[in-house]
N, C-alpha and C. Protein backbone atom coordinates (compact mmCIF):
# COMPACT_ATOMS: atom_id res chain seq x y z
N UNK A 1 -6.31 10.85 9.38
CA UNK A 1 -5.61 9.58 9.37
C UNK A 1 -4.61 9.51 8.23
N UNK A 2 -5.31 9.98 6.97
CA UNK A 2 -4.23 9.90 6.15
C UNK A 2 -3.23 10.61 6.33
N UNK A 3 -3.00 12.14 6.92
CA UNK A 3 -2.17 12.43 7.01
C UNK A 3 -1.03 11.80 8.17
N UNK A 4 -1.57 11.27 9.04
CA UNK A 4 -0.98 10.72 9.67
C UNK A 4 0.23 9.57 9.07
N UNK A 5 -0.56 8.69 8.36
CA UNK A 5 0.17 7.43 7.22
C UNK A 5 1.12 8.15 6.58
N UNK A 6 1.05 9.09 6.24
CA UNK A 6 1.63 9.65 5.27
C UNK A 6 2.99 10.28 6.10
N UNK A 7 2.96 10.69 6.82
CA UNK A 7 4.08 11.25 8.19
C UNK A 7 4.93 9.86 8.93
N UNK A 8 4.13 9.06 9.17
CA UNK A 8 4.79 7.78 9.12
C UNK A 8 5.52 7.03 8.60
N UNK A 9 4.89 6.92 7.00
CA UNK A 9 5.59 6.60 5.86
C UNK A 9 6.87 7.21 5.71
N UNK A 10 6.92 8.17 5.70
CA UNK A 10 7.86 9.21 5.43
C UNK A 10 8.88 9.36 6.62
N UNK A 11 8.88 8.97 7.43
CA UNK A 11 9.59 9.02 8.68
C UNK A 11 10.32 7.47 8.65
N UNK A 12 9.55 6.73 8.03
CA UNK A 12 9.62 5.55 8.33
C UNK A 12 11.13 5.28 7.34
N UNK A 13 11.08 5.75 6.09
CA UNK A 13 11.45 6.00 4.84
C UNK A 13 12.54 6.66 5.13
N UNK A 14 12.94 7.62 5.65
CA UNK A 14 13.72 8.62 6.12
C UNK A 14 14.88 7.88 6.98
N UNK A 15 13.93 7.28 7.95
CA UNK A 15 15.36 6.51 9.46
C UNK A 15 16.01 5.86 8.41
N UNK A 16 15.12 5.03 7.57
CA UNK A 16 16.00 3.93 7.28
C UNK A 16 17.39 4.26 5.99
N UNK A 17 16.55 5.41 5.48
CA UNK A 17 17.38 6.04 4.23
C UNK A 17 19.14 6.20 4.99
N UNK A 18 20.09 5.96 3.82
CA UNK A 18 21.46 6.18 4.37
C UNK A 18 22.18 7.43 3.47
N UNK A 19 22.61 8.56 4.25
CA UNK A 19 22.84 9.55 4.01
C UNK A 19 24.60 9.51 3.77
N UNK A 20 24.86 9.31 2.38
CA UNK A 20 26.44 9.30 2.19
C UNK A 20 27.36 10.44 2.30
N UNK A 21 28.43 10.24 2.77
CA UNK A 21 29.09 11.66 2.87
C UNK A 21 29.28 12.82 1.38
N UNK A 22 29.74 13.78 1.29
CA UNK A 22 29.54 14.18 -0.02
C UNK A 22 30.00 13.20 -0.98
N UNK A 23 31.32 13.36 -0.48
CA UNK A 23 32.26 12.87 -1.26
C UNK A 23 32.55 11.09 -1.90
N UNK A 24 31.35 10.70 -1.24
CA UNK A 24 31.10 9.10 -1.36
C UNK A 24 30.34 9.13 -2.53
N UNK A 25 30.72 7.81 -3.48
CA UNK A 25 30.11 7.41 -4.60
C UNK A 25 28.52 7.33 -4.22
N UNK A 26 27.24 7.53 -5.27
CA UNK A 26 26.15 7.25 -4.72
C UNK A 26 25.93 5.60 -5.00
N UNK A 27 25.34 5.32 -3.74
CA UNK A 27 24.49 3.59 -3.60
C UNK A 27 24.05 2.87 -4.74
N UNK A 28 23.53 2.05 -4.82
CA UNK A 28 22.57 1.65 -5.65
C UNK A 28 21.48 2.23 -5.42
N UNK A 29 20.77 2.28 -4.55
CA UNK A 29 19.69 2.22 -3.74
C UNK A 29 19.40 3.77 -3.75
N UNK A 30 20.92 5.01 -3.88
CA UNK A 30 20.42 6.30 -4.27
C UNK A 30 19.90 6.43 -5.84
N UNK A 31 20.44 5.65 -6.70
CA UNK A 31 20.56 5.55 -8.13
C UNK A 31 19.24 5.34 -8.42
N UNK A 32 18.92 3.98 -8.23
CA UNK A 32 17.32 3.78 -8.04
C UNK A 32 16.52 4.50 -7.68
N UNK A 33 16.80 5.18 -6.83
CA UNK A 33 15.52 5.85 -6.28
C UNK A 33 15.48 7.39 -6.79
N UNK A 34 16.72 7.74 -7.69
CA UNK A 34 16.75 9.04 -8.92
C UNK A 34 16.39 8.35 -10.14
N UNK A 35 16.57 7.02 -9.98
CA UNK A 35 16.59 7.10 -11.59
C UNK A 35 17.73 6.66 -12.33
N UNK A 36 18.66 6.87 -12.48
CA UNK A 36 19.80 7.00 -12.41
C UNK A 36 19.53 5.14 -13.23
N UNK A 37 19.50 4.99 -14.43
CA UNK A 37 19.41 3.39 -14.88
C UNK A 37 21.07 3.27 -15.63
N UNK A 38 21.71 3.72 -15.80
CA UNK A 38 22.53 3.34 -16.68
C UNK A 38 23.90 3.18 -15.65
N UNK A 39 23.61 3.91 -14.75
CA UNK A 39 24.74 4.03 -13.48
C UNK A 39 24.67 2.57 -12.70
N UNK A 40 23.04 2.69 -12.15
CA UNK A 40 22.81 2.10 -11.56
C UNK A 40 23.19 0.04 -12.25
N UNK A 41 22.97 0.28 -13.26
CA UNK A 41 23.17 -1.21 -14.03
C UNK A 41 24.44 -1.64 -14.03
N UNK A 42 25.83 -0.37 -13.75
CA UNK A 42 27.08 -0.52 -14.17
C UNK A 42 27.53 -0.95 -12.56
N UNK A 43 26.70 -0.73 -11.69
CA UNK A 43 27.16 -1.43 -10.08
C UNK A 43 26.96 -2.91 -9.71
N UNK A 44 26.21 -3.27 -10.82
CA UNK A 44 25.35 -4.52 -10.39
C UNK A 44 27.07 -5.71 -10.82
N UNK A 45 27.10 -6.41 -9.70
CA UNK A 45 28.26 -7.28 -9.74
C UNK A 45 28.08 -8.58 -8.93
N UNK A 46 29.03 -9.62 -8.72
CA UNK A 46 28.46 -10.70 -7.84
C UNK A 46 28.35 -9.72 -6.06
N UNK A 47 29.44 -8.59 -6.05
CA UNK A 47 29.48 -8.43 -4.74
C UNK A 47 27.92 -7.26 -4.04
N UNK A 48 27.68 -6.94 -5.43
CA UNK A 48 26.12 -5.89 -5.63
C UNK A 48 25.12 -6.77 -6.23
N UNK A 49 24.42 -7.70 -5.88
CA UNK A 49 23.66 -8.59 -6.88
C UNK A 49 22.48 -7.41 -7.34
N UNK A 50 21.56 -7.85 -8.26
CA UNK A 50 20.56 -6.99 -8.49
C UNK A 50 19.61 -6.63 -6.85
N UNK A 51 19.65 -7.68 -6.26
CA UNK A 51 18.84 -7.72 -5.21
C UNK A 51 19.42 -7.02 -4.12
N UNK A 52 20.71 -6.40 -4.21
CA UNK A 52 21.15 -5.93 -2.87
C UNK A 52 20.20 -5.70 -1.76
N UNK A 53 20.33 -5.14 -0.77
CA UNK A 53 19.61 -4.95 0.25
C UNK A 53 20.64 -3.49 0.95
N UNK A 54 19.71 -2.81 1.17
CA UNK A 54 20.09 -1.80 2.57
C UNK A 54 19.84 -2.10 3.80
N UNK A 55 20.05 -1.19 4.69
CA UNK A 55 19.76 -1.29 5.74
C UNK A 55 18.34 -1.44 6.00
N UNK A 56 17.42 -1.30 5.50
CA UNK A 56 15.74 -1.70 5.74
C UNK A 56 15.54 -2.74 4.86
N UNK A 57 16.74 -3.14 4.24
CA UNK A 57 16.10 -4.59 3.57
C UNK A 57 15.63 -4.24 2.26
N UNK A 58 15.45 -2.81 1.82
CA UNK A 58 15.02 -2.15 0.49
C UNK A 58 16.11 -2.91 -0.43
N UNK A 59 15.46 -3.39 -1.60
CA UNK A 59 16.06 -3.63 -3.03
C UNK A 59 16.17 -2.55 -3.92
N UNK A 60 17.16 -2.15 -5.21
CA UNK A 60 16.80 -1.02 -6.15
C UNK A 60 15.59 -1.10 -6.82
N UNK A 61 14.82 -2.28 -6.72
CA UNK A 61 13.50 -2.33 -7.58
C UNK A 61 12.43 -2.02 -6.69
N UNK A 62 12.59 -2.03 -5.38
CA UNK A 62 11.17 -1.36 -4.54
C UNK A 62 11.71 0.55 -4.65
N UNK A 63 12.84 0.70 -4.40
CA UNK A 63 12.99 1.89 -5.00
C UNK A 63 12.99 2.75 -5.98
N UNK A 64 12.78 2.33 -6.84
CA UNK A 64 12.58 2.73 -8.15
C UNK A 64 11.22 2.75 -8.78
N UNK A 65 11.02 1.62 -7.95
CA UNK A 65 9.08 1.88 -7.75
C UNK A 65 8.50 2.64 -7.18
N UNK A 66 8.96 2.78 -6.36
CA UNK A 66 8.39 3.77 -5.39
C UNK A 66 8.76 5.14 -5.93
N UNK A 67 9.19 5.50 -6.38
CA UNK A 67 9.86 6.72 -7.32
C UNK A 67 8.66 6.78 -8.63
N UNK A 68 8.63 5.58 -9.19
CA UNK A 68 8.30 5.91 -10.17
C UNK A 68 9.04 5.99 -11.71
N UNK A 69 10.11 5.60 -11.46
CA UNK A 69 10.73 4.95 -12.30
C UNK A 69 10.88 3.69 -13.41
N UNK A 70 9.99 4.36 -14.12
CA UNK A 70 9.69 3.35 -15.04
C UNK A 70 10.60 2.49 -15.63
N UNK A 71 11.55 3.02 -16.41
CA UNK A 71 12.77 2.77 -17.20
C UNK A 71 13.53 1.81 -16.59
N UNK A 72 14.33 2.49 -15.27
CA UNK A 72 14.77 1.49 -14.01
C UNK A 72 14.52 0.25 -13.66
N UNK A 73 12.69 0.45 -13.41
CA UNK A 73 11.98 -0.83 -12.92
C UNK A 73 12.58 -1.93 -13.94
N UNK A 74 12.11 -1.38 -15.70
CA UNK A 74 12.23 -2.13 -16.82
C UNK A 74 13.44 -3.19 -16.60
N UNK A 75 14.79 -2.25 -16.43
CA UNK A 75 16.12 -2.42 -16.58
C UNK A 75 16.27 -3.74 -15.31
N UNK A 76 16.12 -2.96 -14.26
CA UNK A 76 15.91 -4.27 -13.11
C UNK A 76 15.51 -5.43 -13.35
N UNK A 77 14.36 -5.56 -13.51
CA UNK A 77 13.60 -6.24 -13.88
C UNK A 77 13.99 -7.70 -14.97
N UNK A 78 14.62 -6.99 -16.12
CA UNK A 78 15.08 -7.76 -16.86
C UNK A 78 16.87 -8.37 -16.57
N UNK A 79 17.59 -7.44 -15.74
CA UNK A 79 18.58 -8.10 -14.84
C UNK A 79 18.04 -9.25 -14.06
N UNK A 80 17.22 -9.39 -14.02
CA UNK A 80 16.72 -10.64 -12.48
C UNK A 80 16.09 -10.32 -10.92
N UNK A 81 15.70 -8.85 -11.17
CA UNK A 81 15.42 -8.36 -9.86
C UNK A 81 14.04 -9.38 -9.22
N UNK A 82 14.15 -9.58 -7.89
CA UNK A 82 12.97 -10.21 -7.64
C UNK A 82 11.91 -9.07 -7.20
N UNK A 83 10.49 -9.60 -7.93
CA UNK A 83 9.69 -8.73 -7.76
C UNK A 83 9.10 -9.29 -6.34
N UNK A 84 8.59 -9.56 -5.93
CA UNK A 84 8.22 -10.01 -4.99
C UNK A 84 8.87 -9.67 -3.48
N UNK A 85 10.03 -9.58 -3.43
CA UNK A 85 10.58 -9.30 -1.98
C UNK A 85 10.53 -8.49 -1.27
N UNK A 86 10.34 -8.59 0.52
CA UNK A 86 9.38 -7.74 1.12
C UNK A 86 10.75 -6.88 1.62
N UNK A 87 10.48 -5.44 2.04
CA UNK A 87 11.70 -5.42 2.77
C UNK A 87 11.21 -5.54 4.67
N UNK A 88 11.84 -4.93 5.61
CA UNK A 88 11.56 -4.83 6.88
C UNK A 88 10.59 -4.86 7.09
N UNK A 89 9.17 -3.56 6.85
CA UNK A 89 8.62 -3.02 6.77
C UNK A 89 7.64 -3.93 6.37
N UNK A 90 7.65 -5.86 5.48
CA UNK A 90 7.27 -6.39 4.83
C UNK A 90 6.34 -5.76 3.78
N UNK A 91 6.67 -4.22 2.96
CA UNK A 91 6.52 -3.61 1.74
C UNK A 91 6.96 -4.82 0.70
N UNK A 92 6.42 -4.85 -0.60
CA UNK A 92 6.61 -5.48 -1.56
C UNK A 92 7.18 -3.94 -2.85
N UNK A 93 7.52 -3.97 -3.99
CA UNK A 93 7.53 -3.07 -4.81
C UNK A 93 6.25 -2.92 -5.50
N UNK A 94 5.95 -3.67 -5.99
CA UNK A 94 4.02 -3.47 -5.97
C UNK A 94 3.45 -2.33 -4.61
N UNK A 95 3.77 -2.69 -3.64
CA UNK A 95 2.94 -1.86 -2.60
C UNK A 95 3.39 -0.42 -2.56
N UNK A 96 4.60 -0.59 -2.66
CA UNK A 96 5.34 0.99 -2.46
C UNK A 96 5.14 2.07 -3.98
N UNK A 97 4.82 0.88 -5.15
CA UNK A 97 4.41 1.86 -5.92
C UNK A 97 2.88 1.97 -6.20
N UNK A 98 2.06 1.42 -5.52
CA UNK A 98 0.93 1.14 -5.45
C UNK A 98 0.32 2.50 -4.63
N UNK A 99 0.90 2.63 -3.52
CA UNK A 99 0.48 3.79 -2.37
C UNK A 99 1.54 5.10 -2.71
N UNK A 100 1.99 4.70 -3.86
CA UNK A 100 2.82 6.34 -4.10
C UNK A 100 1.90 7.00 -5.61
N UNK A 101 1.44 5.98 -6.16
CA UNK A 101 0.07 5.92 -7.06
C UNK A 101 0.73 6.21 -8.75
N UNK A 102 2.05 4.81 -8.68
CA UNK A 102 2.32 5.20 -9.70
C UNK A 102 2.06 3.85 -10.74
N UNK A 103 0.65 4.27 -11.71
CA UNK A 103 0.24 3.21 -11.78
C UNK A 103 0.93 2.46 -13.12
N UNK A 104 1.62 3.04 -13.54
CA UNK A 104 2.53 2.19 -14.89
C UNK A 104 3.41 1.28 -14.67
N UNK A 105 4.22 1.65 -13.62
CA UNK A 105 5.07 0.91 -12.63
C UNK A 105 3.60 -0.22 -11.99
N UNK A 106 2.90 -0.24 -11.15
CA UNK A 106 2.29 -0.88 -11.20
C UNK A 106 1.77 -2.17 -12.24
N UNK A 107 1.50 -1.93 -13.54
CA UNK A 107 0.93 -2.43 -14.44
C UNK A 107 2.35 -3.28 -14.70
N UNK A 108 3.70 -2.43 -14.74
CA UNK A 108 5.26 -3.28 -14.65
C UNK A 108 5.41 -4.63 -14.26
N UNK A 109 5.12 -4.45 -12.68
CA UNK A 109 5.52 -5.54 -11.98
C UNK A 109 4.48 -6.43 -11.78
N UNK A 110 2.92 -6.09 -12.40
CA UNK A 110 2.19 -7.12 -11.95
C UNK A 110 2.32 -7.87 -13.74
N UNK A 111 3.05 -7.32 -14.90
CA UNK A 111 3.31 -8.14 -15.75
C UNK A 111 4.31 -9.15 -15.69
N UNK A 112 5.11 -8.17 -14.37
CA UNK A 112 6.59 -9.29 -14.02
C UNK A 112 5.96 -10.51 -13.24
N UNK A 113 4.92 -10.61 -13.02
CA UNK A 113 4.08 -11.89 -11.76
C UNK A 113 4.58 -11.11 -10.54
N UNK A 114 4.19 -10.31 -10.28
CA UNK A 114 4.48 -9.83 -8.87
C UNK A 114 2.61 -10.61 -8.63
N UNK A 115 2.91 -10.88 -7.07
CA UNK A 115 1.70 -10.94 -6.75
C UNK A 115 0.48 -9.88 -6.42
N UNK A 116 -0.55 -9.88 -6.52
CA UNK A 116 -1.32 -8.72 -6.70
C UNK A 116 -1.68 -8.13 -5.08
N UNK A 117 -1.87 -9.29 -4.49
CA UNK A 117 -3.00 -9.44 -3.53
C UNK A 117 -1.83 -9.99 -1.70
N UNK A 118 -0.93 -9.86 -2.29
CA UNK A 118 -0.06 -9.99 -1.06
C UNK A 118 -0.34 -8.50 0.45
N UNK A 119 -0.48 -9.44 0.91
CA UNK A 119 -0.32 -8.39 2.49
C UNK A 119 0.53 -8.71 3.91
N UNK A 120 0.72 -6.66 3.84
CA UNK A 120 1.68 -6.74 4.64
C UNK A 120 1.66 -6.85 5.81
N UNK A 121 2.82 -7.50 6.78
CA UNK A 121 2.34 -7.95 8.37
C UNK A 121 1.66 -6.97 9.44
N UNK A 122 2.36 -5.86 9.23
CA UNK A 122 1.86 -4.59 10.67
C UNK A 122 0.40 -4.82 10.75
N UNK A 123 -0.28 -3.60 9.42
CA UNK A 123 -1.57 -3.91 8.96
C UNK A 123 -2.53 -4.91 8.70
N UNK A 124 -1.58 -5.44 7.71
CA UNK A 124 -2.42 -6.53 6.67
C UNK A 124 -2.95 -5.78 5.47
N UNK A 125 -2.21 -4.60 4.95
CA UNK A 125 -2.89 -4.16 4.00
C UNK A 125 -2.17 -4.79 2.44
N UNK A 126 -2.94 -4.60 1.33
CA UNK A 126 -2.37 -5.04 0.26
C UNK A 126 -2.27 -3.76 -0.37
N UNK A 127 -1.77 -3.72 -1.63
CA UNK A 127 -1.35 -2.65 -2.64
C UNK A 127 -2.89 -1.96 -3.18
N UNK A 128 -3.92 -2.58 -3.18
CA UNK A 128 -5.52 -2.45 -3.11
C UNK A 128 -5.32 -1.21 -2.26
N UNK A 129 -5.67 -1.80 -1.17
CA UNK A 129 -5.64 -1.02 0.35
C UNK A 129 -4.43 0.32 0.15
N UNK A 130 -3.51 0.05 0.28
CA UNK A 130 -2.33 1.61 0.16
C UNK A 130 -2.99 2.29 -1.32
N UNK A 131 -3.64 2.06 -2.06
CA UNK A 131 -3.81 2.84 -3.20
C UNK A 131 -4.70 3.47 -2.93
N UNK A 132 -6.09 3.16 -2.19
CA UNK A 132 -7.30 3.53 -1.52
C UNK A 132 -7.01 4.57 -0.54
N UNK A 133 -6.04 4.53 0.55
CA UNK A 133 -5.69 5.15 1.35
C UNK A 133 -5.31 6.37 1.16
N UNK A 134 -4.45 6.45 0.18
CA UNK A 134 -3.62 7.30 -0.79
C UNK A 134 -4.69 7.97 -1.60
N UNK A 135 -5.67 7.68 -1.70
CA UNK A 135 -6.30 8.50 -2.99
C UNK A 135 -6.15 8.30 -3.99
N UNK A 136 -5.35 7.44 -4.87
CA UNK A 136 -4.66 6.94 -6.03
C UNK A 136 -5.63 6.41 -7.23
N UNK A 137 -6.68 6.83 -7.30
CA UNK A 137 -7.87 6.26 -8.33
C UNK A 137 -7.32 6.12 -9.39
N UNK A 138 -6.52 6.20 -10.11
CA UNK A 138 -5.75 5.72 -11.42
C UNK A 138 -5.57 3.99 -11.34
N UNK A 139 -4.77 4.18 -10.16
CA UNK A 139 -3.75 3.15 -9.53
C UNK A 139 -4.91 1.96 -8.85
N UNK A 140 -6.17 2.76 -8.24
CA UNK A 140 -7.15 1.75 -7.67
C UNK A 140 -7.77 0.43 -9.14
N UNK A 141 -8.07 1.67 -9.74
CA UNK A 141 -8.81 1.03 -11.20
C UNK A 141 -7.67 -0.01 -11.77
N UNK A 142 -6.58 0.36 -11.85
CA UNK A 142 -5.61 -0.87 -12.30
C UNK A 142 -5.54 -1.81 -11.76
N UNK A 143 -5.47 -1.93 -10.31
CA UNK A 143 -5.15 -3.44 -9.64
C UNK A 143 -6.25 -3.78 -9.80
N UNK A 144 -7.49 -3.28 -10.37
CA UNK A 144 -8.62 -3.91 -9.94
C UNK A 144 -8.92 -4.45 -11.41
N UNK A 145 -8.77 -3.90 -12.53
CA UNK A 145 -8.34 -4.80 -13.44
C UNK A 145 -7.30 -5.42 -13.58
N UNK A 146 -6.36 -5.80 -12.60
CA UNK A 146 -5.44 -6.78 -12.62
C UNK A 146 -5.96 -7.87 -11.82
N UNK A 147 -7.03 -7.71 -11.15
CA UNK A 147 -7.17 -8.93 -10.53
C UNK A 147 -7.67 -8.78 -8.84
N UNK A 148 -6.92 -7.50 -8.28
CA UNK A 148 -6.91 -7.29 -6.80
C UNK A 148 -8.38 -7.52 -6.56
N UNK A 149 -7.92 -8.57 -5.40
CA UNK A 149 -9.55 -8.91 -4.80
C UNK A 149 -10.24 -7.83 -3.52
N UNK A 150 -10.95 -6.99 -3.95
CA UNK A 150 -11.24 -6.13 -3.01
C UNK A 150 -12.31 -6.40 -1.92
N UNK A 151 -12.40 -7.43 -1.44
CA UNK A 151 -12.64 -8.49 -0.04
C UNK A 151 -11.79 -8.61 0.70
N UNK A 152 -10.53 -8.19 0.66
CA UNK A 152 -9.70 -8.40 1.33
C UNK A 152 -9.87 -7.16 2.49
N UNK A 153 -10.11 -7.94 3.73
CA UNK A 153 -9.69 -7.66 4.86
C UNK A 153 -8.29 -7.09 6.12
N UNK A 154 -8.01 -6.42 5.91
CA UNK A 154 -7.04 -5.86 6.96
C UNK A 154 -7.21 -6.19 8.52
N UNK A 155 -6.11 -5.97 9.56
CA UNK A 155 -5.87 -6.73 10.56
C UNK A 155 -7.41 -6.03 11.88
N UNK A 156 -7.60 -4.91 10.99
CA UNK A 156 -9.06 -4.26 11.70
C UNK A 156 -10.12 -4.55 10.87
N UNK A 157 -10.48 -5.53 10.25
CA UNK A 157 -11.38 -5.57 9.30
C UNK A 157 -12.08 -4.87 8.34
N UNK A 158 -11.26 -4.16 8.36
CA UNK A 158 -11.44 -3.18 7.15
C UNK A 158 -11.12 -3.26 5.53
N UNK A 159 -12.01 -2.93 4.71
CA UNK A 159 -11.69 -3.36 2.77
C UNK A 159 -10.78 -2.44 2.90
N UNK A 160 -10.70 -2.23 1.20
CA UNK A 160 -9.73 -0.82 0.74
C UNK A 160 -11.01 0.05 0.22
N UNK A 161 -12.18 -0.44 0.68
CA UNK A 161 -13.14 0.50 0.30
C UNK A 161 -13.85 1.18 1.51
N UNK A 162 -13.66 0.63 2.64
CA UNK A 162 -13.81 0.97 3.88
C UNK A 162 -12.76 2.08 4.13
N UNK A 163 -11.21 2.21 3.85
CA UNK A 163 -10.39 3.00 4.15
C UNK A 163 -10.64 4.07 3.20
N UNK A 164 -11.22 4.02 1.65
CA UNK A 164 -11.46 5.29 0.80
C UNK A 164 -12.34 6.21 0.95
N UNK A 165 -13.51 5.47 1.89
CA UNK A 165 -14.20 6.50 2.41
C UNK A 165 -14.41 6.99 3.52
N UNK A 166 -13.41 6.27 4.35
CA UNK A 166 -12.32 7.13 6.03
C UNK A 166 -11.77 8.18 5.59
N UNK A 167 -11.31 8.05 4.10
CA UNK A 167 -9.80 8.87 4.28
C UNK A 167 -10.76 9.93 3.18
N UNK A 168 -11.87 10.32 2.65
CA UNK A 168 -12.52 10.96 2.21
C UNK A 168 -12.20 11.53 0.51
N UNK A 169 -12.29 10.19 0.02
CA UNK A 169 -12.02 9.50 -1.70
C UNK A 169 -13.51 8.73 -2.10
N UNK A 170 -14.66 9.50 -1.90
CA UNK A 170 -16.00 9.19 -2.51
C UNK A 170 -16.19 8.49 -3.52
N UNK A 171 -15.12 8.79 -4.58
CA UNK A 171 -14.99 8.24 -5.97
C UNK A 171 -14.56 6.49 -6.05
N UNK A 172 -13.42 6.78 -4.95
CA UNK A 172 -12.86 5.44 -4.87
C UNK A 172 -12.97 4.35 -4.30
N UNK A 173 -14.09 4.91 -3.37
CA UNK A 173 -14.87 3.81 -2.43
C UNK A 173 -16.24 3.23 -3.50
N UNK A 174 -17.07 4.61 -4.14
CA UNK A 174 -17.79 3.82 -5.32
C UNK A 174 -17.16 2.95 -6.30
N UNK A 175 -15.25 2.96 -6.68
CA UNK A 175 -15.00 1.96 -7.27
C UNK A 175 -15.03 0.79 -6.97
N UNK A 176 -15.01 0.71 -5.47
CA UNK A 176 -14.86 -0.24 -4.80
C UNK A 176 -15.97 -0.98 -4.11
């Protein structure tokens, strides 16, 4: 199963990604998602707000999370990025760096008030749940000292401790 999520994800991630010609300046949204903070800050304008959107509705701050981009997140962040916003996919940046298991970035945005415990429509999973799934025991132990209520139910009734020991994470289902 997990590998499955994981092929999905990634596919999912992929359609929506926009592939610039060489010779085209890179996005925001490529910047973010390298890293790229000092570039990326010099695009931000009324016609680029911090919040831009791509074509999946991705912001530079769910990208940069999802990367793992600490620095970025920071930089965003303190521009005005909203933490909270879902894209298509209704992903939050919490979730995408939650199930990529990057838990500093994590600890980031749940200092920014990102919400902890938000879930997304397909599933119903929260950032709990994608960290469990993922294997992410760093990342599990954090939301769970942040607060993540691990009662939470998915659209099959399933915890994030029910999915850690589907997806064969022994450790992380006893955290749970």
């Amino acid at each position: 199963m997990l590998r499955y999520l994981s092929i999905f994800l990634v596919a999912t991630l992929a359609a929506c990604g926009e592939t610039p010609p060489a010779q085209a300046p890179l996005s925001m949204h490529d910047l973010a998602q390298q890293g790229e903070t000092e570039q990326l800050l010099q695009l931000i304008d009324p016609e680029h707000p911090v919040d831009h959107r791509d074509v999946c509705a991705r912001t530079p701050l769910m990208l940069a999370a999802q990367y793992g981009h600490r620095d970025t997140v920071t930089q965003l962040l303190a521009a005005g990025a909203g933490v909270d916003l879902r894209e298509h996919g209704e992903y939050t940046a919490l979730m995408l760096a939650a199930g990529s298991g990057h838990v500093e970035v994590v600890r980031q945005l749940a200092a920014a008030g990102a919400a902890i415990d938000q879930v997304e429509t397909t599933r119903g999973w929260t950032a709990l749940i994608w960290a469990s799934v993922n294997g992410h025991r760093e990342t599990v132990q954090a939301l769970l000292e942040l607060g993540a209520d691990r009662r939470v139910r998915d659209r099959d009734g399933r915890t994030a401790q029910d999915w850690a020991a589907a997806q064969g994470h022994p450790e992380i289902a006893a955290l749970l």
